[in-house]
N, C-alpha and C. Protein backbone atom coordinates (compact mmCIF):
# COMPACT_ATOMS: atom_id res chain seq x y z
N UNK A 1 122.04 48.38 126.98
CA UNK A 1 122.67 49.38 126.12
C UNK A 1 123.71 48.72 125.24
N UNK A 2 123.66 49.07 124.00
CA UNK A 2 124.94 48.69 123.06
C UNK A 2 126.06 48.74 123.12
N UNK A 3 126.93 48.00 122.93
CA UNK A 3 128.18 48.81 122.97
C UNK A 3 128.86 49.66 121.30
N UNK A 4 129.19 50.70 121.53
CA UNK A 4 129.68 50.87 120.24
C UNK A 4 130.91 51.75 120.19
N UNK A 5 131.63 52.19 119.08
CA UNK A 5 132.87 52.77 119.29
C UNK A 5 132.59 53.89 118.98
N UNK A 6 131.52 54.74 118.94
CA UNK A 6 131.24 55.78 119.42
C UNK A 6 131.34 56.20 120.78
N UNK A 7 130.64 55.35 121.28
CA UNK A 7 130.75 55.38 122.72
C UNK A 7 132.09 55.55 123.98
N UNK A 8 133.16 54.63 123.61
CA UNK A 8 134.22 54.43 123.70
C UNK A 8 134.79 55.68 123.32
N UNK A 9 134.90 56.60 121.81
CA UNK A 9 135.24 57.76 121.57
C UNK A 9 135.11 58.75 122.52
N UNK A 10 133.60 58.97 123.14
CA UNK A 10 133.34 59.73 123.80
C UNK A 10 134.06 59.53 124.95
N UNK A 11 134.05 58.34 125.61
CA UNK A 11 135.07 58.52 127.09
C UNK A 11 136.37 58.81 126.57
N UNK A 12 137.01 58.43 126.23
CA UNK A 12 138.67 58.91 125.69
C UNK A 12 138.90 60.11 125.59
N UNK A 13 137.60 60.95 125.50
CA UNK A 13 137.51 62.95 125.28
C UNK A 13 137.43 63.62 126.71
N UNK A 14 136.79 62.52 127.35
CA UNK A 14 136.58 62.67 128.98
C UNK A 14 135.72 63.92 128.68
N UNK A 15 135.20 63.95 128.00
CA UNK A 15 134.41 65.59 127.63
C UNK A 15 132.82 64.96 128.37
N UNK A 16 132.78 65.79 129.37
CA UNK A 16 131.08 65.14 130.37
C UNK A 16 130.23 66.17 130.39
N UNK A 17 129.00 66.09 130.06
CA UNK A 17 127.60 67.13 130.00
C UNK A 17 127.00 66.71 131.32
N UNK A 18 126.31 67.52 132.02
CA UNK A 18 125.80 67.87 133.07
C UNK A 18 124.19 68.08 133.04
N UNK A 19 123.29 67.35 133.57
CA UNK A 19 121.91 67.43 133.32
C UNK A 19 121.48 67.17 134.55
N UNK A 20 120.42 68.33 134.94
CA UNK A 20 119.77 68.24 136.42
C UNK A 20 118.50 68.00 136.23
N UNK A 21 118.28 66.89 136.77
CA UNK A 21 117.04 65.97 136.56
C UNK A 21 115.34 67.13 136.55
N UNK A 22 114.19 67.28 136.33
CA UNK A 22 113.51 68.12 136.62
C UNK A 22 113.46 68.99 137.99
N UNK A 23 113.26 67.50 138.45
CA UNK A 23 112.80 67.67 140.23
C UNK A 23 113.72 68.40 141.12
N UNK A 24 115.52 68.63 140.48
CA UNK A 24 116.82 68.98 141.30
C UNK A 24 116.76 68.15 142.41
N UNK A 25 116.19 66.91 142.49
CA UNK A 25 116.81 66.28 143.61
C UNK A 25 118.03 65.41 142.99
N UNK A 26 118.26 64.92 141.60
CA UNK A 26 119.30 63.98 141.32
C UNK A 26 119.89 64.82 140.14
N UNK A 27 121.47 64.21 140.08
CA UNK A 27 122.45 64.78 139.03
C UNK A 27 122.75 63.71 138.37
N UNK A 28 122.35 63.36 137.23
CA UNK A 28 122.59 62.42 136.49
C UNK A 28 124.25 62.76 135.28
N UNK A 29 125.12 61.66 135.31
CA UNK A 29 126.21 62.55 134.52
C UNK A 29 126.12 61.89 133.27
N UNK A 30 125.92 62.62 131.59
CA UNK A 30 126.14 62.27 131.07
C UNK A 30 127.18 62.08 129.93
N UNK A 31 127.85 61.36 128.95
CA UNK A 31 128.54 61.38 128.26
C UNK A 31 128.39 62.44 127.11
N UNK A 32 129.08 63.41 127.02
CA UNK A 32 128.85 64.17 125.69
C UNK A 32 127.88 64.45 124.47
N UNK A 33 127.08 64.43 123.90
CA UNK A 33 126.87 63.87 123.11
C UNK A 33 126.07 62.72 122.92
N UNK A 34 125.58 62.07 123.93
CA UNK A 34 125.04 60.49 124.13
C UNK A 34 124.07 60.58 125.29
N UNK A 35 123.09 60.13 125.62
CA UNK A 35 122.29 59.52 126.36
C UNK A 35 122.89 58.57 127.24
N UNK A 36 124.01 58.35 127.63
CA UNK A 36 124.38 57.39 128.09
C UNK A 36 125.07 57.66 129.34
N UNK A 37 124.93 57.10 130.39
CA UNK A 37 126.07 58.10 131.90
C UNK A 37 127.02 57.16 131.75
N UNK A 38 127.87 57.67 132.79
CA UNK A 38 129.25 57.45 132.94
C UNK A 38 129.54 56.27 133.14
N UNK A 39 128.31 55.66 133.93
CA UNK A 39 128.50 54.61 134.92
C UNK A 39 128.08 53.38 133.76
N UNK A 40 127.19 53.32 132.60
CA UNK A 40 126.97 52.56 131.35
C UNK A 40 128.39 52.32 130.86
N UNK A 41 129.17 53.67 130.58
CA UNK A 41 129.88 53.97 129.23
C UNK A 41 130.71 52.98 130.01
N UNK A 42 131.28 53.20 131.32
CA UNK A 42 132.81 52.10 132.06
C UNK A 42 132.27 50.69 131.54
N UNK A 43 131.00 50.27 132.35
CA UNK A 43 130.35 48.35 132.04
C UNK A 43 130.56 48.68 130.62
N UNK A 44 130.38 49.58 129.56
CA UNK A 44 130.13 49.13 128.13
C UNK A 44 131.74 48.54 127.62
N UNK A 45 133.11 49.58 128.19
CA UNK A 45 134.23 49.38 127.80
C UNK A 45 134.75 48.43 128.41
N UNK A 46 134.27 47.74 129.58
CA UNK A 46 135.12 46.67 129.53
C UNK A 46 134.48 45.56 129.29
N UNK A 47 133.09 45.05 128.56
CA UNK A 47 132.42 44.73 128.17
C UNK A 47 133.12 43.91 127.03
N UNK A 48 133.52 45.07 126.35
CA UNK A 48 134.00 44.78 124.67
C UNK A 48 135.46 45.47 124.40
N UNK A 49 136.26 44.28 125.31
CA UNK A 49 137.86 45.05 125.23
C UNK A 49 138.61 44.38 123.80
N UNK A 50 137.71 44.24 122.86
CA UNK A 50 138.36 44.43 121.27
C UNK A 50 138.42 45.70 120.65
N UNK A 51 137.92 46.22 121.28
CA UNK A 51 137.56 47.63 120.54
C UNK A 51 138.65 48.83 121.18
N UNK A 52 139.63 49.06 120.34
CA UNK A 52 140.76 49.88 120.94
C UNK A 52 140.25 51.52 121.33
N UNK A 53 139.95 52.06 122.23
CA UNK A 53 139.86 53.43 122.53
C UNK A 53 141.08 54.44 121.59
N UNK A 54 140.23 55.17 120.74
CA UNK A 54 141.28 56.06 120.02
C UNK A 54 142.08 56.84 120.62
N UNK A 55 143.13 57.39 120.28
CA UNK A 55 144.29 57.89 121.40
C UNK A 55 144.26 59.12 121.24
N UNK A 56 144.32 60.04 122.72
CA UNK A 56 144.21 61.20 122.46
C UNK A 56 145.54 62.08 122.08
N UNK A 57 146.28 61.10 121.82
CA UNK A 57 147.51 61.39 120.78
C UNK A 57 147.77 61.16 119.84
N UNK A 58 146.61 60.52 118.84
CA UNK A 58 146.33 60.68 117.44
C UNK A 58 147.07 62.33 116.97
N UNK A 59 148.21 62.30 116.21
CA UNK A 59 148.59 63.25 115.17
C UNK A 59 147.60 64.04 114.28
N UNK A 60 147.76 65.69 114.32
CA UNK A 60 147.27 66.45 113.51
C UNK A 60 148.27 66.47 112.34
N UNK A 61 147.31 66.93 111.59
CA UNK A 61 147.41 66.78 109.94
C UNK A 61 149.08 67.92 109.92
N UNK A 62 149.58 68.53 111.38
CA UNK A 62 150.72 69.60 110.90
C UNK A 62 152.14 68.15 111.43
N UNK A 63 151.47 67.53 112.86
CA UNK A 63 152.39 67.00 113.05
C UNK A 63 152.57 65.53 112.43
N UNK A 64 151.92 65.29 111.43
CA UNK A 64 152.10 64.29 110.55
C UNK A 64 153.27 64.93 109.72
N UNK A 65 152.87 65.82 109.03
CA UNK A 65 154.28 66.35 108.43
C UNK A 65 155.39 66.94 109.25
N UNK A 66 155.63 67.08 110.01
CA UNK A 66 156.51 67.02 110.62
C UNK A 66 157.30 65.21 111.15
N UNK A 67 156.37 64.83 111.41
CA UNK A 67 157.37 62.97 111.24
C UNK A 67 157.78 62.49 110.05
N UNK A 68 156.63 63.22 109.12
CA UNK A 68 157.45 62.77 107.92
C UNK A 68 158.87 63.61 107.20
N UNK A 69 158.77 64.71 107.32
CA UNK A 69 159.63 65.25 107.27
C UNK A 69 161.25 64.37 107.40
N UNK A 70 160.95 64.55 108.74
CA UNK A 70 162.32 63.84 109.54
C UNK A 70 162.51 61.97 108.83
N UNK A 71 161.35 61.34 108.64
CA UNK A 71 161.46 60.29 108.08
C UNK A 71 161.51 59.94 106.92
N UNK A 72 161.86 60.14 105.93
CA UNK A 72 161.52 59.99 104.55
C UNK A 72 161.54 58.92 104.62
N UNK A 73 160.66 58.21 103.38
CA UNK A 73 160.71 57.45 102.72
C UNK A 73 159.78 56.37 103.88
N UNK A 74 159.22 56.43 104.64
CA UNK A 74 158.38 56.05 105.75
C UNK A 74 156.38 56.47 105.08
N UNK A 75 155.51 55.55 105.76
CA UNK A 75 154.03 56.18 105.67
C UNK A 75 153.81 55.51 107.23
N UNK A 76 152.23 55.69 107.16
CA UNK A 76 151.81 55.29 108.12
C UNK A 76 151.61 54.03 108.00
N UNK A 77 151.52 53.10 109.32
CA UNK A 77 152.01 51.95 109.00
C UNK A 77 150.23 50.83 108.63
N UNK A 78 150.53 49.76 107.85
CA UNK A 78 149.34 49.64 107.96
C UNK A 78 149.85 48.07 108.31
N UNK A 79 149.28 47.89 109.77
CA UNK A 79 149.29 46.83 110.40
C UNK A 79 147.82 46.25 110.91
N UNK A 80 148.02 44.56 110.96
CA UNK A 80 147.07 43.80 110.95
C UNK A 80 146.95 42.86 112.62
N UNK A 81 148.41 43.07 112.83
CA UNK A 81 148.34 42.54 113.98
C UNK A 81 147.93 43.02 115.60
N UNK A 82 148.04 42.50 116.54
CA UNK A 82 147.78 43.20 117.85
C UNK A 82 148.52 44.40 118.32
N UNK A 83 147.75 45.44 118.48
CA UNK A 83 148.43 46.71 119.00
C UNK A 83 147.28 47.22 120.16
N UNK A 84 147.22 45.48 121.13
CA UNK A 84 146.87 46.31 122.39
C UNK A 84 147.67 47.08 123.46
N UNK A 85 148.82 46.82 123.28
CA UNK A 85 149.76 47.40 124.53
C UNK A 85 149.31 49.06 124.94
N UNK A 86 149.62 49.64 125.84
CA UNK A 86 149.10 50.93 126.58
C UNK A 86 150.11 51.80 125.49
N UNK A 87 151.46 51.57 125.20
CA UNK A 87 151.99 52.73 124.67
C UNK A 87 151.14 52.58 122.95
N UNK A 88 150.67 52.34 122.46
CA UNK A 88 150.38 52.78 120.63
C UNK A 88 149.51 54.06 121.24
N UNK A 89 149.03 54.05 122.27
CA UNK A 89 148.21 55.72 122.93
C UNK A 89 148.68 56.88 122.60
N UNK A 90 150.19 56.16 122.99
CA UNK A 90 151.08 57.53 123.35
C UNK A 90 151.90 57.70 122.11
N UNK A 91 151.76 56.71 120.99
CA UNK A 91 152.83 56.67 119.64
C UNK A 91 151.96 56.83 118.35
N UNK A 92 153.07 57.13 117.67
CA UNK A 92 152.09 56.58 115.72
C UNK A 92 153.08 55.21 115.31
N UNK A 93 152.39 54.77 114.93
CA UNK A 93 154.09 53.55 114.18
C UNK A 93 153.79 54.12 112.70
N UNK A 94 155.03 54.40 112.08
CA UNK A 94 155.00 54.15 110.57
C UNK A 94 155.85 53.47 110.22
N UNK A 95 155.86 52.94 108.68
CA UNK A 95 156.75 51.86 108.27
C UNK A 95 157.36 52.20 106.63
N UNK A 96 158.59 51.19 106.82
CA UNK A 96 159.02 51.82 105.22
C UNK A 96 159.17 49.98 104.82
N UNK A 97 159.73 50.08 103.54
CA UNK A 97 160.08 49.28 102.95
C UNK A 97 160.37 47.66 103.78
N UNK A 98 161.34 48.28 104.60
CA UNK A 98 161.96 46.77 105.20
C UNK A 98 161.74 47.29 106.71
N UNK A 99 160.59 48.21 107.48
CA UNK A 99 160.78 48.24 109.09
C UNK A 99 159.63 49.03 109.30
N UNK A 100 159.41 48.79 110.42
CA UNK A 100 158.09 49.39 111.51
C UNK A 100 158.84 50.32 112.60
N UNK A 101 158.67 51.58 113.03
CA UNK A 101 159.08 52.16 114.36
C UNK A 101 157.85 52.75 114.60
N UNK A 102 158.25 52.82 116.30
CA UNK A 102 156.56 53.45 116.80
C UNK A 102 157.37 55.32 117.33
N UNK A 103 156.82 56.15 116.86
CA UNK A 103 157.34 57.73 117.09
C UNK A 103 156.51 57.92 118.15
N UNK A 104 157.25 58.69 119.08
CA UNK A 104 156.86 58.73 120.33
C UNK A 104 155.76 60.26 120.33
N UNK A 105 154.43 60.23 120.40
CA UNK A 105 153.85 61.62 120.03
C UNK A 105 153.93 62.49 121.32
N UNK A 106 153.84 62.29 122.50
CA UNK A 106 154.71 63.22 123.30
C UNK A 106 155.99 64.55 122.86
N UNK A 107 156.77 63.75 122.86
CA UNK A 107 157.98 64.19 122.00
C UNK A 107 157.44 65.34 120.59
N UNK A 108 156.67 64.67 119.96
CA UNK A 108 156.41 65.39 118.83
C UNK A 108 155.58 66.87 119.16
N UNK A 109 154.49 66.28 120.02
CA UNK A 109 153.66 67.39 120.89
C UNK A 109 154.73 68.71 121.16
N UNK A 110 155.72 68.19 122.38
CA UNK A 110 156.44 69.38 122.99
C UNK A 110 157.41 69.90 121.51
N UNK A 111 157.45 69.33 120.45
CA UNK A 111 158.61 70.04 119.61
C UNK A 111 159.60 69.53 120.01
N UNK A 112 160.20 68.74 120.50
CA UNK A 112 161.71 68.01 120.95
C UNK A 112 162.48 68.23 119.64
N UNK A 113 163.87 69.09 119.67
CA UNK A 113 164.46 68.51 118.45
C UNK A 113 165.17 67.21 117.87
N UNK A 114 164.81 66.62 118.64
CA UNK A 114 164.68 65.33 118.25
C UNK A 114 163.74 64.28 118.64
N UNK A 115 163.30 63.72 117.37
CA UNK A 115 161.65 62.50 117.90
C UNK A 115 162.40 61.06 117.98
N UNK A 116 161.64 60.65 119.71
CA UNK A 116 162.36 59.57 119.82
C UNK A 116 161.35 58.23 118.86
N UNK A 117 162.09 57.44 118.75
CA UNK A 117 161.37 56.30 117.93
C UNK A 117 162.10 55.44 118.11
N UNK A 118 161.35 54.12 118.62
CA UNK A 118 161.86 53.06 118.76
C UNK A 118 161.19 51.71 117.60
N UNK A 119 162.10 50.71 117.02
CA UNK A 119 161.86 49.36 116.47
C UNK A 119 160.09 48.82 117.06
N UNK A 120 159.30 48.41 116.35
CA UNK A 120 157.98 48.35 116.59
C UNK A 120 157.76 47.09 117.11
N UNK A 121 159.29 46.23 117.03
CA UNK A 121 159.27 44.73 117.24
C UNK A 121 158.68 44.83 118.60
N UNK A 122 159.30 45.23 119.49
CA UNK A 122 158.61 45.19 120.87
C UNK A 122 158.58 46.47 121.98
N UNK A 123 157.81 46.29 122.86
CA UNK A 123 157.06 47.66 123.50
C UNK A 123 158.50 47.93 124.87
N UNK A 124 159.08 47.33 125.52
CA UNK A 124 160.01 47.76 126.49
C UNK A 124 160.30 49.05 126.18
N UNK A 125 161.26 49.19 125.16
CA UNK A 125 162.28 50.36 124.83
C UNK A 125 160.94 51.73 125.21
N UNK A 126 160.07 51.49 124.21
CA UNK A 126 158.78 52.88 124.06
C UNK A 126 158.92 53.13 125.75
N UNK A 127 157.65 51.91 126.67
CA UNK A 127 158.05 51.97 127.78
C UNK A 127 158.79 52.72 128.57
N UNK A 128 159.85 52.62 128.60
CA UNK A 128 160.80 52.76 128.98
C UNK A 128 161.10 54.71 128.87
N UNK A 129 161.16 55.23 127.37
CA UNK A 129 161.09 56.56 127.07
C UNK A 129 160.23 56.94 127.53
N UNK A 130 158.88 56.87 127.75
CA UNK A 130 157.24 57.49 128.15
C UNK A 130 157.89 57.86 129.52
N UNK A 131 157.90 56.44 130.12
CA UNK A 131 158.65 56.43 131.80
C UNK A 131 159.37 57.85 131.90
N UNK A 132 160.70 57.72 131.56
CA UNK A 132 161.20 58.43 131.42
C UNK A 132 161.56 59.90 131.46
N UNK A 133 161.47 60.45 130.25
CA UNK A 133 161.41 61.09 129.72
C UNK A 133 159.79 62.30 130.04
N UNK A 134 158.86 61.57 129.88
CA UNK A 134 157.34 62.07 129.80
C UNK A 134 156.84 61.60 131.73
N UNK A 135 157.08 60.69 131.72
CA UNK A 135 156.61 60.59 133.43
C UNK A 135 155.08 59.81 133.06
N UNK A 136 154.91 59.01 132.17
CA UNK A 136 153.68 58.34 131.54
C UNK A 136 154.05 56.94 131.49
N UNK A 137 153.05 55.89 132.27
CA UNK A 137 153.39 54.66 132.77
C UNK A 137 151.87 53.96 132.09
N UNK A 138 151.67 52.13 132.57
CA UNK A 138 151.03 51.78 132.32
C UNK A 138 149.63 52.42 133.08
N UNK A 139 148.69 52.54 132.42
CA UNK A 139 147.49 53.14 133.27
C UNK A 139 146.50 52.20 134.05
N UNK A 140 146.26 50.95 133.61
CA UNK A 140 145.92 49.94 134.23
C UNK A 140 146.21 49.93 136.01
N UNK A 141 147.00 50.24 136.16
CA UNK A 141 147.92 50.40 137.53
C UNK A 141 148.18 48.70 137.70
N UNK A 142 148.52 47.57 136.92
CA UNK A 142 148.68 46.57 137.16
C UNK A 142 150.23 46.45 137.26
N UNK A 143 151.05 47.29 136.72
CA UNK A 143 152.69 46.79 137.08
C UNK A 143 152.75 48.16 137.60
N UNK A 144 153.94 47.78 138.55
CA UNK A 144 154.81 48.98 138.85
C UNK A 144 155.81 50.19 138.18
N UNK A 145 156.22 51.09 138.23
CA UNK A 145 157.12 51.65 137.73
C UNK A 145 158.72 51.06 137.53
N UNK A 146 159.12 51.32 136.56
CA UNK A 146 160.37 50.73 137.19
C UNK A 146 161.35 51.67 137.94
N UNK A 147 162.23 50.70 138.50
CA UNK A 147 162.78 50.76 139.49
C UNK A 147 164.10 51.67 138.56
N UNK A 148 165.04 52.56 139.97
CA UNK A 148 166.52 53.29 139.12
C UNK A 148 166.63 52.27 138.84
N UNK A 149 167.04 51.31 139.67
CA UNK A 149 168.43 50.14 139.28
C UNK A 149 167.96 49.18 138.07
N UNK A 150 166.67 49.53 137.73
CA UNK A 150 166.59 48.64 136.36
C UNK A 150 166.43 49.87 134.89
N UNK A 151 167.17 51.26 135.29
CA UNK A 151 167.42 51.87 134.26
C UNK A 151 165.91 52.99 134.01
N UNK A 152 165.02 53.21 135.31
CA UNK A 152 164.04 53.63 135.31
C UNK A 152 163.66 54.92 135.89
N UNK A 153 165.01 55.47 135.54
CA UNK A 153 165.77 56.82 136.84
C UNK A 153 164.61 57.85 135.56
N UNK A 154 163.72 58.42 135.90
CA UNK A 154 163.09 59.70 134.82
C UNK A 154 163.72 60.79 134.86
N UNK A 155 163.78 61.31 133.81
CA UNK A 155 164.45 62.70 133.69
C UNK A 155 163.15 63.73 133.90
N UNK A 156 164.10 64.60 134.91
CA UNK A 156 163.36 65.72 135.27
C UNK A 156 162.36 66.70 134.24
N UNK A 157 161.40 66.74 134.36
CA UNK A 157 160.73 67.91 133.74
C UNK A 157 160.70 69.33 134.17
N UNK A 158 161.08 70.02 133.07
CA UNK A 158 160.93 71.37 133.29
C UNK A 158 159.99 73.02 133.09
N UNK A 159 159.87 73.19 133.88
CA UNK A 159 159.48 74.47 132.82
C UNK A 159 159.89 75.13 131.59
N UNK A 160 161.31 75.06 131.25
CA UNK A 160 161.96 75.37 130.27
C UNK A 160 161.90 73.77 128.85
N UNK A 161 161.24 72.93 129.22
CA UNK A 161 161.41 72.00 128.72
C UNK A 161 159.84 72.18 127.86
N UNK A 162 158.57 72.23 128.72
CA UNK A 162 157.46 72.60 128.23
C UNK A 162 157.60 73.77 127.53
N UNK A 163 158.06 74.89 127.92
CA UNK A 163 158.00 76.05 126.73
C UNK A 163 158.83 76.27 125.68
N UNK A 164 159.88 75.12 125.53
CA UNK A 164 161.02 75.07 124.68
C UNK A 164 161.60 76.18 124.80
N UNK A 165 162.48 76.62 125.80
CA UNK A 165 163.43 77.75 126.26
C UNK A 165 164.56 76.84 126.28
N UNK A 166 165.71 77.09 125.10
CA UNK A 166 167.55 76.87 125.40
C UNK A 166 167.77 77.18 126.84
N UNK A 167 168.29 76.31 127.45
CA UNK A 167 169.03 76.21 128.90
C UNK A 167 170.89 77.23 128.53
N UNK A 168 171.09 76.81 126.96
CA UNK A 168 172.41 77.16 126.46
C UNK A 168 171.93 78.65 125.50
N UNK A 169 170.85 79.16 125.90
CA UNK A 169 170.82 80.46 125.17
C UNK A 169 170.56 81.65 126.63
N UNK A 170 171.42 82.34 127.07
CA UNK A 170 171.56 83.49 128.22
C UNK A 170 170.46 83.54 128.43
N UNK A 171 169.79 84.96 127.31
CA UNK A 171 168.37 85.38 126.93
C UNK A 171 166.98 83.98 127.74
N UNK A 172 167.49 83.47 127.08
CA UNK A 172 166.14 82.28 127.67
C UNK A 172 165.93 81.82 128.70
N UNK A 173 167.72 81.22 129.14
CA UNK A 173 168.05 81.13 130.31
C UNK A 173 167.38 81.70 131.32
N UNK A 174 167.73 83.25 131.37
CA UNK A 174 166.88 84.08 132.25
C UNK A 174 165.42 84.15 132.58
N UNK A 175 164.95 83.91 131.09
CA UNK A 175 163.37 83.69 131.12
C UNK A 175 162.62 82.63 131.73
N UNK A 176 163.57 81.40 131.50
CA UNK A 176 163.14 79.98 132.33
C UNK A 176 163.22 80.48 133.93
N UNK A 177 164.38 80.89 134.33
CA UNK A 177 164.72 81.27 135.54
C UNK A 177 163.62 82.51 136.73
N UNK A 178 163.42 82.98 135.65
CA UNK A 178 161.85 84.12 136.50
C UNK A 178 160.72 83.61 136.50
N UNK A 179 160.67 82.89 135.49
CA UNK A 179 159.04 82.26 135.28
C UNK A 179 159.05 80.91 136.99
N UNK A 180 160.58 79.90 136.98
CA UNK A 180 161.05 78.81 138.17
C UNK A 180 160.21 79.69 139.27
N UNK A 181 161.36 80.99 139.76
CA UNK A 181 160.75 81.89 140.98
C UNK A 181 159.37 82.45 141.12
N UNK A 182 158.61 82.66 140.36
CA UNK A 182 157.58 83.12 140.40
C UNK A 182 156.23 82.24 140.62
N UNK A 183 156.86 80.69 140.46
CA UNK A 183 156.07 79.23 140.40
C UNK A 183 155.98 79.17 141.84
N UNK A 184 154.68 79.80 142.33
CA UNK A 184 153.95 79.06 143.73
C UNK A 184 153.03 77.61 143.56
N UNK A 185 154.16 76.66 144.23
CA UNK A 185 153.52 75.65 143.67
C UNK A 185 152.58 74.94 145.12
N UNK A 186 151.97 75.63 146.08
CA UNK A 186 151.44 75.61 147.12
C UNK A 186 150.13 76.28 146.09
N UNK A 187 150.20 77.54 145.28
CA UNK A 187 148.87 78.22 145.00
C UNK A 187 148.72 76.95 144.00
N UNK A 188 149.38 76.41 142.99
CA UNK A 188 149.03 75.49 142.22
C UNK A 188 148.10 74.19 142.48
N UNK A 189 148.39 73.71 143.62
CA UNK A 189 148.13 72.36 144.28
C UNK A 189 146.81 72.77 144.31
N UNK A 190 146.79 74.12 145.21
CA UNK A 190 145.27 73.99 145.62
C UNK A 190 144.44 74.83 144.58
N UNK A 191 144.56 75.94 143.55
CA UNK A 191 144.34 75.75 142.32
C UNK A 191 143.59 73.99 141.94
N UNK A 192 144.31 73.18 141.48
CA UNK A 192 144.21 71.42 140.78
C UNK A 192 142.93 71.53 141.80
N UNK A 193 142.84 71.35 143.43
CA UNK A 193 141.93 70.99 143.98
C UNK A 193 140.91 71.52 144.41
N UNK A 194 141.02 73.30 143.86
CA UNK A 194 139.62 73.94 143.79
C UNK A 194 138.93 73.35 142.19
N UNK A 195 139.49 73.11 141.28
CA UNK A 195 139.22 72.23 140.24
C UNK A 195 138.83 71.04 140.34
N UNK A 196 138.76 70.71 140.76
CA UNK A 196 138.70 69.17 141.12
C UNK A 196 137.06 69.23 141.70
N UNK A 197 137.30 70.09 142.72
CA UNK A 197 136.08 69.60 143.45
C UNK A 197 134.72 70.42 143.00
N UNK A 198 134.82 71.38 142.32
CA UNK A 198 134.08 72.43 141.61
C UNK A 198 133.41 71.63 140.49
N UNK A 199 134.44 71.04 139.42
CA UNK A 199 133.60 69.97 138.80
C UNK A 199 133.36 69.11 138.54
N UNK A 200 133.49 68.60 139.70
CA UNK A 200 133.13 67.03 140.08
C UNK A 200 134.29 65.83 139.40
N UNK A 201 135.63 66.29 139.01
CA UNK A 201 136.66 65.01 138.94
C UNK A 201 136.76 64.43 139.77
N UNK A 202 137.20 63.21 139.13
CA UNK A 202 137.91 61.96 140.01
C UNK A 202 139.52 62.56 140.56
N UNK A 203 139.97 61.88 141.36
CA UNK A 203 140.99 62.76 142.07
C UNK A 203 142.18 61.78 141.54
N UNK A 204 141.58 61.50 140.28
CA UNK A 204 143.04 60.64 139.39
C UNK A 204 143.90 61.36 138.78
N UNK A 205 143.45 62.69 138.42
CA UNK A 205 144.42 63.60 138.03
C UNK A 205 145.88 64.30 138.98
N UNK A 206 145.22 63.72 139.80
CA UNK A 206 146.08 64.70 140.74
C UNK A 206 147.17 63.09 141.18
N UNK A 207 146.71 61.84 141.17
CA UNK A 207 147.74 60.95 141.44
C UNK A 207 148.67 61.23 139.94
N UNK A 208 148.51 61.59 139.03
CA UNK A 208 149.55 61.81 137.70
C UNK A 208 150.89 61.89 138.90
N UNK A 209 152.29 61.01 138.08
CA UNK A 209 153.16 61.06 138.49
C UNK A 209 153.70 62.70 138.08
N UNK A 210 153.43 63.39 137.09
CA UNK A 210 154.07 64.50 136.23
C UNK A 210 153.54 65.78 137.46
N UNK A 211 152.46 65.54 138.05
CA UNK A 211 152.38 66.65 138.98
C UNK A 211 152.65 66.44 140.63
């Protein structure tokens, strides 16, 4: 089988079609869109690790204007060099005149009123915010998290943080606060794992540090 960046597209969507062989004795899984199962598409991607998997945090055409907004005088950046590191997944870099920063699309996603962006010179700092902030690490599982004492303490996520509810507005306050009590997070868990096993995921979702 070929490899191609079609192919690669399709796993990054994790979007999987389901085909029961004539006979119903075998379940073959296939990729979206493709003739190809699951078990091809993995040998094809690491096959041909030049080929960057597109990020499923590629910017829509609203939240492009919205970075630009906040950035004037910035485009998108047009770089030649290596941008294998795990965070460009999770970022856009654009560039102006005399600089490169990578905008953190997380951040942009939830509406943060403020988008973090760090110098494009090097990946720590990004790192470091994803960690953080988002609870999003290297996926490889080849390094560890970091540690508090090396500045790797994450800030809590909230419910009021995902729905953008003011902690400093009463009104909202309250609203974050009923929605907290009403969070059975015992029905949730097993919710994820009647999901899970119903359609056939890998049980990688559920190691996510964020849940």
């Amino acid at each position: 089988m070929s490899n191609s960046p079609e192919l690669l597209y399709h796993i990054i969507l994790t979007v999987i079609d389901y085909h029961l062989e004539p006979s119903g004795a075998k379940r073959s899984i296939y990729i979206f869109g493709t003739h190809a199962t699951r078990e091809d598409a993995k040998d094809s991607s690491f096959k041909d690790p030049e080929v960057r998997q597109p990020s499923a945090w590629a910017p829509t055409s609203d939240e492009e204007r919205r970075i630009f907004r906040v950035w004037k005088g910035f485009t998108l950046a047009e770089r030649s060099k290596d941008t294998l590191s795990w965070v460009w997944n999770y970022g856009v870099e654009i560039q102006s005149k005399t600089s490169r920063r990578w905008i953190c699309m997380p951040c942009v996603r939830q509406k943060t009123p403020t988008l973090q962006s760090c110098e494009s010179k090097g990946t720590q700092n990004a790192e470091l915010h994803l960690w953080k902030a988002h609870g999003y690490w290297d996926p490889s599982g080849r390094r560890s998290t970091p540690s508090e004492k090396k500045g790797g303490k994450r800030v809590l996520a909230s419910i009021s943080d995902f729905m953008n509810l003011k902690r400093s507005d009463p009104k909202e306050q309250v609203l974050a606060n009923r929605l907290i009590k009403r969070f059975d997070r015992g029905e949730f868990q097993k919710l994820i794992v009647n999901w899970i096993v119903e359609s056939q995921q890998s049980f990688k979702p559920v190691e996510h540090p964020r849940l």
